[in-house]
N, C-alpha and C. Protein backbone atom coordinates (compact mmCIF):
# COMPACT_ATOMS: atom_id res chain seq x y z
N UNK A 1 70.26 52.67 15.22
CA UNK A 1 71.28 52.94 16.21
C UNK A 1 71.47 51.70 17.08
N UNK A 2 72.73 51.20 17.00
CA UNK A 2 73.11 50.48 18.22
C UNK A 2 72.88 50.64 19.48
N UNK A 3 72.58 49.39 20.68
CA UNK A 3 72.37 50.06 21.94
C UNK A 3 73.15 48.57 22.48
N UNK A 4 74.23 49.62 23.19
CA UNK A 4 75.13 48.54 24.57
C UNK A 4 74.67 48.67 25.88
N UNK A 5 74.67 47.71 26.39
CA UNK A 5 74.34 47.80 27.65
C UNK A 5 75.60 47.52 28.50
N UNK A 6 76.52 48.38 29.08
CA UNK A 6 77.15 48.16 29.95
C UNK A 6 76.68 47.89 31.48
N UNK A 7 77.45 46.72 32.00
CA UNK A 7 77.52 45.93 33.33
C UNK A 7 78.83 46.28 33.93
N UNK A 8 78.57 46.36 34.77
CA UNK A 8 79.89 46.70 35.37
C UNK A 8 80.00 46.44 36.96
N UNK A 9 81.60 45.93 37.28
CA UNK A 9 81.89 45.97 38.64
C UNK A 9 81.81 47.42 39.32
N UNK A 10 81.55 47.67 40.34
CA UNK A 10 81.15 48.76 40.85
C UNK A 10 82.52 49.78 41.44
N UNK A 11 83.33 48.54 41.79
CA UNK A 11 84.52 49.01 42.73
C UNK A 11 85.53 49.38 41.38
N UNK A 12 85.55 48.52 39.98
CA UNK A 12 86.09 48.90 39.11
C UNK A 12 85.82 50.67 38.18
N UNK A 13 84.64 50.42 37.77
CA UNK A 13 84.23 51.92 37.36
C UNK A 13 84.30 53.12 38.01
N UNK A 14 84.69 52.47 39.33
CA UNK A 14 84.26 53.70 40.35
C UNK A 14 85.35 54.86 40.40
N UNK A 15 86.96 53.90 39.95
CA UNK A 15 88.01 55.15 39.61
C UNK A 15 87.81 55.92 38.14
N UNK A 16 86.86 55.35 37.36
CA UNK A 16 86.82 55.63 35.66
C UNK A 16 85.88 56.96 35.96
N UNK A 17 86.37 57.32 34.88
CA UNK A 17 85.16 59.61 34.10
C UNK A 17 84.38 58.66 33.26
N UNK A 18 83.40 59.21 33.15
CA UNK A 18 82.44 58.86 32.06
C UNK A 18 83.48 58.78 30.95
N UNK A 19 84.07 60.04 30.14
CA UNK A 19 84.47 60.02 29.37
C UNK A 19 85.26 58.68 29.46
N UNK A 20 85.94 58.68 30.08
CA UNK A 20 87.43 57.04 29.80
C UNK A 20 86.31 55.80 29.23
N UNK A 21 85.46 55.59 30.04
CA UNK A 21 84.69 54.60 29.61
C UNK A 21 84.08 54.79 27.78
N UNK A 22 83.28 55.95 27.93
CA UNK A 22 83.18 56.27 26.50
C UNK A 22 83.89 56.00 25.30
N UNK A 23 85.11 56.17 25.68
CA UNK A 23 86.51 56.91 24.68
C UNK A 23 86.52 55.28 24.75
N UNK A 24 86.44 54.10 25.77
CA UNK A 24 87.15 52.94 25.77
C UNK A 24 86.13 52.09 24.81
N UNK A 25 85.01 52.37 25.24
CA UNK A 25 83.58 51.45 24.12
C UNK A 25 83.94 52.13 22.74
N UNK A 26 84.11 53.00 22.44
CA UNK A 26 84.19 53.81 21.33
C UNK A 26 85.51 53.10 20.26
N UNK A 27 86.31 53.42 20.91
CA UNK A 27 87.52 52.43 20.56
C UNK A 27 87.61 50.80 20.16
N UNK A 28 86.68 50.03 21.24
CA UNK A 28 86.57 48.81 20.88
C UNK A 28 85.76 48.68 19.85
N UNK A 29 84.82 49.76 19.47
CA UNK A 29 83.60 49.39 18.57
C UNK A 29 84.34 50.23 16.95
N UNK A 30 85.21 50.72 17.10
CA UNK A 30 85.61 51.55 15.87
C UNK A 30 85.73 50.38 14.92
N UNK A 31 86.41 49.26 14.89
CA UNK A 31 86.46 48.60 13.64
C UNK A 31 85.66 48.25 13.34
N UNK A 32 84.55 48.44 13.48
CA UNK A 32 82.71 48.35 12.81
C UNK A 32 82.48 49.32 11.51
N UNK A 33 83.01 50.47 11.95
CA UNK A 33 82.48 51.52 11.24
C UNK A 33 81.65 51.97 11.23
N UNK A 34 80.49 51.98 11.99
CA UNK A 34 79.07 52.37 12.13
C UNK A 34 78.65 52.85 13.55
N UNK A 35 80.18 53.16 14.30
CA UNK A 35 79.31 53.33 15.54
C UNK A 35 79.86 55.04 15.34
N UNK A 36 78.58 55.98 15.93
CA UNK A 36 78.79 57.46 15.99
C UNK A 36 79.01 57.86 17.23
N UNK A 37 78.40 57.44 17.79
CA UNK A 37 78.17 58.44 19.29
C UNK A 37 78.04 56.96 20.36
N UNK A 38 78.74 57.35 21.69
CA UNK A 38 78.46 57.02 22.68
C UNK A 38 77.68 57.62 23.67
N UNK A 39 76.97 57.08 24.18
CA UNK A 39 75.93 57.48 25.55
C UNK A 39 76.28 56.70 26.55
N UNK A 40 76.72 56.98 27.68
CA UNK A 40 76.66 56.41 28.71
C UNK A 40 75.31 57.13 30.05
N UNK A 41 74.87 55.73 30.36
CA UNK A 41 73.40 55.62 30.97
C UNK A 41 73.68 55.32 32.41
N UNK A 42 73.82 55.96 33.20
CA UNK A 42 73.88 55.20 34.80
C UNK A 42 72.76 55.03 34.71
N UNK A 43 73.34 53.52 35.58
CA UNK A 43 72.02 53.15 36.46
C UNK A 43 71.60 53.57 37.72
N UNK A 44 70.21 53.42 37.67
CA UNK A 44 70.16 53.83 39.26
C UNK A 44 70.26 53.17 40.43
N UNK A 45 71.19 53.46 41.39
CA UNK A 45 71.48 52.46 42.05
C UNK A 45 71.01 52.36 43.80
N UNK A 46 69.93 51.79 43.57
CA UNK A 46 69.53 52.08 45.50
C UNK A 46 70.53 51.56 46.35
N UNK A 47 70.15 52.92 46.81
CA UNK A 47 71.56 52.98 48.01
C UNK A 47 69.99 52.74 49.49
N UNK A 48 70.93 52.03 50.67
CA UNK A 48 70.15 52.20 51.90
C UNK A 48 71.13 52.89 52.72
N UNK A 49 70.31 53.88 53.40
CA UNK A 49 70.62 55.09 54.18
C UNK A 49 71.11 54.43 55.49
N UNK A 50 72.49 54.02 56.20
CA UNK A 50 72.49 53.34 57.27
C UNK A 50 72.25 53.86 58.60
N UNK A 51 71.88 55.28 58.62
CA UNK A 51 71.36 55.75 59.55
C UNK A 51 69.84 55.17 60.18
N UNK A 52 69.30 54.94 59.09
CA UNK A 52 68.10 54.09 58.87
C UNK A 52 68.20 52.51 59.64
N UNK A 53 69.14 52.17 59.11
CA UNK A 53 69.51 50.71 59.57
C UNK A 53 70.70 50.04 60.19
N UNK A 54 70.78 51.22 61.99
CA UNK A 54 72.06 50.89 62.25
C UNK A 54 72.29 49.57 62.49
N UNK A 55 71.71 48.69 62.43
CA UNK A 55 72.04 47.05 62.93
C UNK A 55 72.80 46.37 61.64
N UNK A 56 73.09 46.97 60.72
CA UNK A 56 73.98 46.46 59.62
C UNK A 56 75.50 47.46 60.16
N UNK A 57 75.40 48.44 60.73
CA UNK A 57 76.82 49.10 61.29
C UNK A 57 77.69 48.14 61.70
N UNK A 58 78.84 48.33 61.28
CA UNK A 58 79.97 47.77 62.40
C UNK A 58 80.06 47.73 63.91
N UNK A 59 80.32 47.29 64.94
CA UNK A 59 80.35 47.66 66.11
C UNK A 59 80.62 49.20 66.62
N UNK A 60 81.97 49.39 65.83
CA UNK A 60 82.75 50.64 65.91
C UNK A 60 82.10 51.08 65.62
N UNK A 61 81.34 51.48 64.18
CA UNK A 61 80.56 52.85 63.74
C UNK A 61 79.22 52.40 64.80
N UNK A 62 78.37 51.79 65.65
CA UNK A 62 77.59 52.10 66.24
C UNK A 62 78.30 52.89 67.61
N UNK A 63 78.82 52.19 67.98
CA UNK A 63 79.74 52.88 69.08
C UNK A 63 79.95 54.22 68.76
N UNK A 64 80.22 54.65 68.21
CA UNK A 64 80.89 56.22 67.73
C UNK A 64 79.12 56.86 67.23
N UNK A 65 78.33 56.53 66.68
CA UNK A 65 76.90 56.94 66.83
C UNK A 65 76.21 57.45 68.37
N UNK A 66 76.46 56.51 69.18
CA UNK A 66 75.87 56.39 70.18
C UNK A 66 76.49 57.52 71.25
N UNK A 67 77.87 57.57 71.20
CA UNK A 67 78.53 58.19 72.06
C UNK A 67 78.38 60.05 71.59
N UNK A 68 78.29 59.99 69.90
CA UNK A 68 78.15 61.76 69.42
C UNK A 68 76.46 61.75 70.06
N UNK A 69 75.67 61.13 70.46
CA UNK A 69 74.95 61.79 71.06
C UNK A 69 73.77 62.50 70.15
N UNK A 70 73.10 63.64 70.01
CA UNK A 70 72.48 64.29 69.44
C UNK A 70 72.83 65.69 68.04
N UNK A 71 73.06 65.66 67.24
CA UNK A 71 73.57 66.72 66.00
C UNK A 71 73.34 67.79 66.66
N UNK A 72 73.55 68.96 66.86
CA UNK A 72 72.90 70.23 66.88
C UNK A 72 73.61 70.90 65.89
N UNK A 73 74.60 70.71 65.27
CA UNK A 73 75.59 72.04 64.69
C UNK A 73 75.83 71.24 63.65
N UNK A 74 76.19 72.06 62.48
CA UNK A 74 77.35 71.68 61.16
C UNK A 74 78.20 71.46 61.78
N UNK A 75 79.29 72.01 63.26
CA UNK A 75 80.51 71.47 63.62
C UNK A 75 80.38 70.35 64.11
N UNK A 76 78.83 69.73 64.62
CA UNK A 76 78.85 68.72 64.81
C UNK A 76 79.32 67.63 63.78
N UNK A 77 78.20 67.87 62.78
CA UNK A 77 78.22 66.61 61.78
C UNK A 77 79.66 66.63 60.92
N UNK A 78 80.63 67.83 61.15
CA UNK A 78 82.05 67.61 60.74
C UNK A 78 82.71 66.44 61.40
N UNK A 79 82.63 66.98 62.93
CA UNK A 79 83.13 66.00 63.82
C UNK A 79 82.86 64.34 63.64
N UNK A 80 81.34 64.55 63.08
CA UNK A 80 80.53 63.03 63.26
C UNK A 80 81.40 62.35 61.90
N UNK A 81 81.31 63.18 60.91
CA UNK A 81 81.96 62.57 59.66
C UNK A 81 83.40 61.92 59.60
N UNK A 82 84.46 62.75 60.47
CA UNK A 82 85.63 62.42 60.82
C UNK A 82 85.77 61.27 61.78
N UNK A 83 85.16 61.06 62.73
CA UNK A 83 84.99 59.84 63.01
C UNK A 83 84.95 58.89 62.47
N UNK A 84 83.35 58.98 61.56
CA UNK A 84 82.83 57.61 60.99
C UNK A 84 83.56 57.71 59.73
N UNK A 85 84.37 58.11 59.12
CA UNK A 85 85.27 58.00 58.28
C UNK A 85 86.36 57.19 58.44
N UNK A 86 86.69 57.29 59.79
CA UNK A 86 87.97 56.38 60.78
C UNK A 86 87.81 54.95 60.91
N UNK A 87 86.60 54.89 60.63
CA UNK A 87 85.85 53.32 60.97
C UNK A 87 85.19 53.07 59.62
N UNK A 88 85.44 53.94 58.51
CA UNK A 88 85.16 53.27 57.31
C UNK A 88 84.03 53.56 56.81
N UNK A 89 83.28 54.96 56.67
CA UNK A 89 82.26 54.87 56.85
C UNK A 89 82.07 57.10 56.33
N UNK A 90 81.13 57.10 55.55
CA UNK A 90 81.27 58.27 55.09
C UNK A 90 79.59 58.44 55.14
N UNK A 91 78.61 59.80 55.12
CA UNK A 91 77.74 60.75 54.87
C UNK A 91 77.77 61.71 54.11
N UNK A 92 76.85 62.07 53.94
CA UNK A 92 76.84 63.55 53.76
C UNK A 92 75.91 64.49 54.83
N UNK A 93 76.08 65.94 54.77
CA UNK A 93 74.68 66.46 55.16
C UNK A 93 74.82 67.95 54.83
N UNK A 94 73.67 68.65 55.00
CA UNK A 94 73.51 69.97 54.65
C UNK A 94 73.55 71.37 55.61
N UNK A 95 73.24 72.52 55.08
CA UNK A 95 73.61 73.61 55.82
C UNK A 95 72.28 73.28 57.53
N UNK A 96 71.53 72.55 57.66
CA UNK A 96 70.63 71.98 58.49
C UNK A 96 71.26 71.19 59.64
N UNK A 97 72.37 70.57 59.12
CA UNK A 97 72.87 69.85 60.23
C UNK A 97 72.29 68.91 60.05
N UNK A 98 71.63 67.91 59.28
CA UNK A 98 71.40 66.75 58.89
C UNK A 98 72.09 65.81 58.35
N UNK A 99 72.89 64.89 59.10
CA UNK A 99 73.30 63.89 58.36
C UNK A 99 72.67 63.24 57.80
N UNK A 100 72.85 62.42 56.24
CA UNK A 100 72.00 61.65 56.00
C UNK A 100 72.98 60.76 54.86
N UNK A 101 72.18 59.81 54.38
CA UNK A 101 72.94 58.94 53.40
C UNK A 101 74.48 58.32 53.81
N UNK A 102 74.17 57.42 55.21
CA UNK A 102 75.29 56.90 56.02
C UNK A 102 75.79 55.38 54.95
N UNK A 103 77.03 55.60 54.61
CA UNK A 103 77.66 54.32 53.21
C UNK A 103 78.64 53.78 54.13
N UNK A 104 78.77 52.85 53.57
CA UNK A 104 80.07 52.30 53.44
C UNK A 104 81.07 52.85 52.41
N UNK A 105 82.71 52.94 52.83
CA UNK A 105 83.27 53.89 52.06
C UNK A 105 83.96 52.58 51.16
């Protein structure tokens, strides 16, 4: 069995389905005749949590940190998300009220 290793720009793949990519290696490799199956393998990609490391924040997204103050509620971390979304900047968090996993969008 053949094995490809796809590389890829990040900002490029990032609009692609697994499948498109598949269907697209699959396609380039058909005039071989020997290729059966595609697998596509993410990599794993460490992400840093910028909650962790607000000194890489923008001004704005520290500013808007500083001023929400303390989480107590899911309506909080709605609020918090809509913000830091405004300034470029997305989370997630759970039924806990934990934000966590602060990106760049």
């Amino acid at each position: 069995m053949k094995k490809f290793k796809l590389t890829h720009d990040q900002h490029v793949f990032k609009r692609l389905t697994k499948t498109t990519i598949a269907n697209y290696i699959a396609n380039c490799l058909k005039e071989n005749g020997d290729i059966k199956q595609v697998f596509i393998i993410e990599p794993e990609i460490e992400t840093v949590d910028l909650f962790e490391t607000p000194e890489k924040l923008t001004p704005e997204a520290r500013s808007i940190l500083m001023l929400c103050g303390e989480i107590e509620s899911y309506e909080d971390c709605a609020e918090l998300k809509k913000l830091l979304n405004g300034a470029g900047y997305d989370f997630e968090y759970g039924l806990d009220a934990q934000p966590y996993n602060l990106h760049k969008i």
